[in-house]
Every structure is written in structure tokens, then in C-alpha cells.
C-alpha atoms as a PDB file:
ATOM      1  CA  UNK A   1       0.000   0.000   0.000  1.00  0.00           C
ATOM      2  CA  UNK A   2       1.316   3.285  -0.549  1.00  0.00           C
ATOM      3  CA  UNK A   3       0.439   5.464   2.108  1.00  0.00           C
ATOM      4  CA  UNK A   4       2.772   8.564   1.990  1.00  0.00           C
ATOM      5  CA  UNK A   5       1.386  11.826   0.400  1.00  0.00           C
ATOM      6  CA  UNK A   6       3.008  14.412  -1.650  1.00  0.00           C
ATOM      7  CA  UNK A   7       4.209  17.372   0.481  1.00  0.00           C
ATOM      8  CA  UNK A   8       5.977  19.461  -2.405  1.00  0.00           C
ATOM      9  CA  UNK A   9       6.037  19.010  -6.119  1.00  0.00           C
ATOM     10  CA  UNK A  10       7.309  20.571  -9.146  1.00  0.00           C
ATOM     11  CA  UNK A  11       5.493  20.130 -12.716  1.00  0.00           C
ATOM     12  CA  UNK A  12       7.038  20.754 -15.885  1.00  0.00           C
ATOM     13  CA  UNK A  13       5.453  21.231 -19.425  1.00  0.00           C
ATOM     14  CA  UNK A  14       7.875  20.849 -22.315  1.00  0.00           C
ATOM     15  CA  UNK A  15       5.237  23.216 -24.722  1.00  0.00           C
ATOM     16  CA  UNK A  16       5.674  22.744 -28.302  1.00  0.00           C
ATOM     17  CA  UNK A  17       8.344  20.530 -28.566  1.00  0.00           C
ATOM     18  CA  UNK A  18       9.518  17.861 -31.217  1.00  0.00           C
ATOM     19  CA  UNK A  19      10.275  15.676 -28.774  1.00  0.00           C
ATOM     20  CA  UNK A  20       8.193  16.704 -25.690  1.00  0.00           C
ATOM     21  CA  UNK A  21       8.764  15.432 -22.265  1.00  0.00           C
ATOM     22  CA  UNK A  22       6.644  16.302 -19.181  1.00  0.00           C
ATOM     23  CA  UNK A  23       7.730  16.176 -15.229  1.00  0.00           C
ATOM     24  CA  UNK A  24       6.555  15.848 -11.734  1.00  0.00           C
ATOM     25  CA  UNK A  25       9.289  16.203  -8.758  1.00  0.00           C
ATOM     26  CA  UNK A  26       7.257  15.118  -5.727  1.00  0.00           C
ATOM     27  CA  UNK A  27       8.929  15.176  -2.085  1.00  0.00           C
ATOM     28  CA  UNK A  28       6.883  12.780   0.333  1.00  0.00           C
ATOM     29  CA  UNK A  29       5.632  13.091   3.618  1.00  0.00           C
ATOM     30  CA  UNK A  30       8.128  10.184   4.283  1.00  0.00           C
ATOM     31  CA  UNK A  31      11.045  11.545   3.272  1.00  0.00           C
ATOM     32  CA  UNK A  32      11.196  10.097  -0.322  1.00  0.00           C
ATOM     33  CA  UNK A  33      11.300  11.740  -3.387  1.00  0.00           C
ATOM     34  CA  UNK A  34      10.153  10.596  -6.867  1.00  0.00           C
ATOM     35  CA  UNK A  35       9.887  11.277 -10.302  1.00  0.00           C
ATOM     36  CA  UNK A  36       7.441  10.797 -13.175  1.00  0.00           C
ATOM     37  CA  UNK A  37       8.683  11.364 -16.797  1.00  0.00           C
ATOM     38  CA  UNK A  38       5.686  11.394 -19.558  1.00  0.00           C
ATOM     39  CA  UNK A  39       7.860  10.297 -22.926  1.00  0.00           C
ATOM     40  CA  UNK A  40       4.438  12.001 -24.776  1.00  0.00           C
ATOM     41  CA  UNK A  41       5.450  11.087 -28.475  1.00  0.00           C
ATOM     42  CA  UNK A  42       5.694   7.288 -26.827  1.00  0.00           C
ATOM     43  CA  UNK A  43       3.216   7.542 -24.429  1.00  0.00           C
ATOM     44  CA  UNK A  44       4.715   6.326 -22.007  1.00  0.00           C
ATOM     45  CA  UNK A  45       4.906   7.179 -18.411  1.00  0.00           C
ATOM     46  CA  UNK A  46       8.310   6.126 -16.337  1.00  0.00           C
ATOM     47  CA  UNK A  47       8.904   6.386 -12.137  1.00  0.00           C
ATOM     48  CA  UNK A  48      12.091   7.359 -10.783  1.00  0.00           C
ATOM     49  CA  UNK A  49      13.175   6.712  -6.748  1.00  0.00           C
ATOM     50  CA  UNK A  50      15.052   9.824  -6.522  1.00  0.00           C
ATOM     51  CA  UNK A  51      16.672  10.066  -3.067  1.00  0.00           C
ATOM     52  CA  UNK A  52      15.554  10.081   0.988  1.00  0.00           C
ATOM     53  CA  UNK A  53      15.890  13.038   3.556  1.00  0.00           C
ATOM     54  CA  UNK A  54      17.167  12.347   6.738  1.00  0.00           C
ATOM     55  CA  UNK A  55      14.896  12.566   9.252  1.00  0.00           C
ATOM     56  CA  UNK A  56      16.370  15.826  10.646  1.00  0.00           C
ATOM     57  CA  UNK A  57      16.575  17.179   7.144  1.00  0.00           C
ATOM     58  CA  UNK A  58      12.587  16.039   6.471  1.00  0.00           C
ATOM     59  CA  UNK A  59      11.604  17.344   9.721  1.00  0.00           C
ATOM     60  CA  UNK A  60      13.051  21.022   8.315  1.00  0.00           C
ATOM     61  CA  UNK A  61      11.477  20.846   4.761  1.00  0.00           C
ATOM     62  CA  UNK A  62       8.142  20.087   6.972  1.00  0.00           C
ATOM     63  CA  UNK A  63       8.805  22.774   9.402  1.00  0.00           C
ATOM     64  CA  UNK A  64       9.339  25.542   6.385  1.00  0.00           C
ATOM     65  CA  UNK A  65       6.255  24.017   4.740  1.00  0.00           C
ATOM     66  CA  UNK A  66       4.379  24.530   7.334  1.00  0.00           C
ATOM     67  CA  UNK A  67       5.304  28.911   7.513  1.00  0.00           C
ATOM     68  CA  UNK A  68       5.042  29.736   3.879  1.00  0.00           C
ATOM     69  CA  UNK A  69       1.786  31.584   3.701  1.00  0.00           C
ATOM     70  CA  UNK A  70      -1.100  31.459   0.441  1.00  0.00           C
ATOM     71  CA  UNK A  71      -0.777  34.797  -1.326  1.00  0.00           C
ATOM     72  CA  UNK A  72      -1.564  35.271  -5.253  1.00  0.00           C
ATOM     73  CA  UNK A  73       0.910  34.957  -7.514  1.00  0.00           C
ATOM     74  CA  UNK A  74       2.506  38.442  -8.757  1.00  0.00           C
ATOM     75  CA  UNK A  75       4.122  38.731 -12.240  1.00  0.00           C
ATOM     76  CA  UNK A  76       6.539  41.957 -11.642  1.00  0.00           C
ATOM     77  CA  UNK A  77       6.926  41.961 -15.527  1.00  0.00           C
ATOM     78  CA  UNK A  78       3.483  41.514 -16.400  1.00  0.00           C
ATOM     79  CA  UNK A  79       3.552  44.497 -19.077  1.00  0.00           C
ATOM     80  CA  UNK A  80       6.449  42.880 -21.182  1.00  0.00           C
ATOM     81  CA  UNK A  81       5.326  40.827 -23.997  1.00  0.00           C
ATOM     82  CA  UNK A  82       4.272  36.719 -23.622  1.00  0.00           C
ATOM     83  CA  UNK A  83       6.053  34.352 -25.712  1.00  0.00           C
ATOM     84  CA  UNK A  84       4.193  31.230 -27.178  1.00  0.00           C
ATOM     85  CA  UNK A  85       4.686  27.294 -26.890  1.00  0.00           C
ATOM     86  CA  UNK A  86       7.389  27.949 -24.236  1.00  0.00           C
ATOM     87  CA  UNK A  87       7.943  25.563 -21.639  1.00  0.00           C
ATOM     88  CA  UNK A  88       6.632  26.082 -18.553  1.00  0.00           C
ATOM     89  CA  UNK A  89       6.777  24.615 -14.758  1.00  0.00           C
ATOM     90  CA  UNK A  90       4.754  25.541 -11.736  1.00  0.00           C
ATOM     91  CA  UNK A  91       5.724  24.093  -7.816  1.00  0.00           C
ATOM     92  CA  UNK A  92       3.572  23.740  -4.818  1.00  0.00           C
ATOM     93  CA  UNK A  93       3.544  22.917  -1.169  1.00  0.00           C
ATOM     94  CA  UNK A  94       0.922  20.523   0.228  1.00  0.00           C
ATOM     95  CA  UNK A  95       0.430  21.518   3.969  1.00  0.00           C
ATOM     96  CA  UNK A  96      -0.566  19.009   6.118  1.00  0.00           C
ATOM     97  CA  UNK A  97      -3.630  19.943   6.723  1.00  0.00           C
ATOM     98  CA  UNK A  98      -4.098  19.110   2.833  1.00  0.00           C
ATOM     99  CA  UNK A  99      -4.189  22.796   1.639  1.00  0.00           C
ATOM    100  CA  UNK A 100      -2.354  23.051  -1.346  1.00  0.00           C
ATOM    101  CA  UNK A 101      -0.095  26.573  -2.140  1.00  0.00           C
ATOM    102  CA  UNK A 102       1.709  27.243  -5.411  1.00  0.00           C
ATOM    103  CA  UNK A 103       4.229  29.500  -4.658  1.00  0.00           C
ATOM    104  CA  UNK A 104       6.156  29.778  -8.220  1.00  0.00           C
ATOM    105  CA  UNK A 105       5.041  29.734 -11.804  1.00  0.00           C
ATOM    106  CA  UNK A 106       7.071  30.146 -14.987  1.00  0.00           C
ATOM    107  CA  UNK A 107       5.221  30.167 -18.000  1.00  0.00           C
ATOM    108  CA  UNK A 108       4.987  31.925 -21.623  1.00  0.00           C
ATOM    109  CA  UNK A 109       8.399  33.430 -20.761  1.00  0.00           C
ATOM    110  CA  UNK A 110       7.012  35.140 -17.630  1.00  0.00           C
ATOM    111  CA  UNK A 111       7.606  34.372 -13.864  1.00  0.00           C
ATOM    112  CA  UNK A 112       5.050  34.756 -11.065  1.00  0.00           C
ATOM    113  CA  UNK A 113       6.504  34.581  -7.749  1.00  0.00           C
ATOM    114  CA  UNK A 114       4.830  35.323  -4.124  1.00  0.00           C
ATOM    115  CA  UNK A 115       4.642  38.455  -3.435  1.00  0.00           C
ATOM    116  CA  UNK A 116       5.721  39.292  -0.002  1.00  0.00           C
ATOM    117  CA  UNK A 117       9.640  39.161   0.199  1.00  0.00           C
ATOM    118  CA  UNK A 118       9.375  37.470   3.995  1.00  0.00           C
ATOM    119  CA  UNK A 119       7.401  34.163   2.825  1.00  0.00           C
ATOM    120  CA  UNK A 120       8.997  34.058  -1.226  1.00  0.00           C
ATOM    121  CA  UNK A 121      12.421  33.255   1.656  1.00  0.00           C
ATOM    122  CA  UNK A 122      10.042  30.474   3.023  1.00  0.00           C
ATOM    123  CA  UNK A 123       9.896  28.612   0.068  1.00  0.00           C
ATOM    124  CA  UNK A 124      12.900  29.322  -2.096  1.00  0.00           C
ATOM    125  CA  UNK A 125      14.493  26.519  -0.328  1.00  0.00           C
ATOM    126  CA  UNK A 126      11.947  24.113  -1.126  1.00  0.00           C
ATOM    127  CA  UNK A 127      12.459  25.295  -4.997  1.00  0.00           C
ATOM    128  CA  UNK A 128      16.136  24.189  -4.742  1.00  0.00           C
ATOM    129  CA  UNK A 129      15.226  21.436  -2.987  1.00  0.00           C
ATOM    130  CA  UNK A 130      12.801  20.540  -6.004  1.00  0.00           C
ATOM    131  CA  UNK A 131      15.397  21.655  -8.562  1.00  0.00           C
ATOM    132  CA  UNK A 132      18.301  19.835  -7.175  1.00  0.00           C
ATOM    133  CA  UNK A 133      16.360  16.489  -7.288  1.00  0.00           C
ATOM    134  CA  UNK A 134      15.077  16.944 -10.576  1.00  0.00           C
ATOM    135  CA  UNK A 135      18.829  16.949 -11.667  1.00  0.00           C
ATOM    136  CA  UNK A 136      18.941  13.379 -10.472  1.00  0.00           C
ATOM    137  CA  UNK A 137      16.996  12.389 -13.409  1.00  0.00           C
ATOM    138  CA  UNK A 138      18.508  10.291 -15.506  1.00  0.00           C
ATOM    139  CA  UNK A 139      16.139  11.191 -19.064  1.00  0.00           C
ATOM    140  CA  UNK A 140      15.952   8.380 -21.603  1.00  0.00           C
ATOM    141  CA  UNK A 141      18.418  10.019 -24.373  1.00  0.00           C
ATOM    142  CA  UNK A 142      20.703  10.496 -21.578  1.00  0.00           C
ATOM    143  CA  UNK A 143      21.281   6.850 -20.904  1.00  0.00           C
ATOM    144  CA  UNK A 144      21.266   5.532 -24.505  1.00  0.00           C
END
């Protein structure tokens, strides 16, 4: 049975793409971490153990989870132009009470970040967390 829930995740859309690729990063409330790469031309869907937290490091992430606030999204650019079929990737914390907060979006060349400078230093760690992890993927055309 798999009991553990997703506490953070990032989601990435390749956009137009000849050879598009879509992502999920998801941190568990257990400490593990796991990917899921969507090969879209092949349709095929392939999971990824990524890597554990410690328990010390686990009970951190949790603890920052739990202070960064819901605010909506700002885009401090959002009078430049949008650019089409870009890729795009969005990342969210799942509180434990099961409330879900994205807290950064980048999309049609544009980034939307929270707002208030105290709780965008909340979660910046969790991004890097997410980031760092994703570079643990080991994509198909890497391996071949």
C-alpha cells in the first residue's frame, strides 16, 4: 500500500516541442522523493526513486512548509510581452492539513513569484530542494 502523500512538487510542461517530455518532482511526507517522466510522443509514463531526507533534514522541509503563507501569484513583468509554446513549470507545497499553495510559476516566458519578500524566503528553499532532485533524473536520451 502506498500510504505517503506528496508534500511538495514541481510540474514541468515541455510546450511545443519535437520531442516533448513532461515532469513531476514530488517530495513525500516520508522523506522520499520521486519522479514521473511522460515520454508524450511514446506515451509512455516512467517512475524514478530519486533520493531520501534524513529525518532531521525532512523534519526542516516540513517545518518551512508549514510557515510559507497562500498569497496570489505576482508577475513583476506583467507588461512585457508573452512568448508562445514555451515551456513552462509551476511548484507547490501541500500543507498538512491538505491545503495546497503554489508558490512559483514560470510560464509563456514570464515568472510569477509570491509576493511578499518574507514568505517568497520560506519557500525558495523548497524550490532548490525541487530543482536539485530533478537533476537526479537520468532522461531516456541520456542513458542511450
Amino acid at each position: 500500500a502506498f500510504a505517503s502523500s506528496v508534500i511538495a512538487q514541481k510540474e514541468f510542461w515541455a510546450g511545443f516541442s519535437p520531442n516533448p517530455v513532461n515532469s513531476k518532482i514530488s517530495i513525500m511526507d516520508d522523506g522520499t522523493s520521486v519522479a514521473e517522466i511522460r515520454y508524450l510522443r511514446e506515451n509512455k509514463v516512467e517512475f524514478h526513486d530519486l533520493a531520501t531526507l534524513s529525518p532531521a533534514a525532512l523534519k526542516s522541509l516540513k517545518h518551512r512548509i508549514s510557515e510559507v503563507v497562500a498569497e496570489e501569484l505576482k508577475d513583476w513583468e506583467e507588461d512585457q510581452p508573452m512568448c508562445m509554446d514555451a515551456p513552462s513549470k509551476s511548484y507547490k507545497v501541500i500543507k498538512a492539513d491538505g491545503s495546497v499553495i503554489p508558490f512559483y510559476r514560470w510560464a509563456s516566458c514570464h515568472e510569477w513569484v509570491l509576493p511578499t519578500s518574507e514568505n517568497l524566503w520560506k519557500a525558495e528553499p523548497v524550490k532548490s530542494l525541487l530543482d536539485g532532485l530533478e537533476a537526479l533524473v537520468e532522461y531516456r536520451w541520456e542513458s542511450q
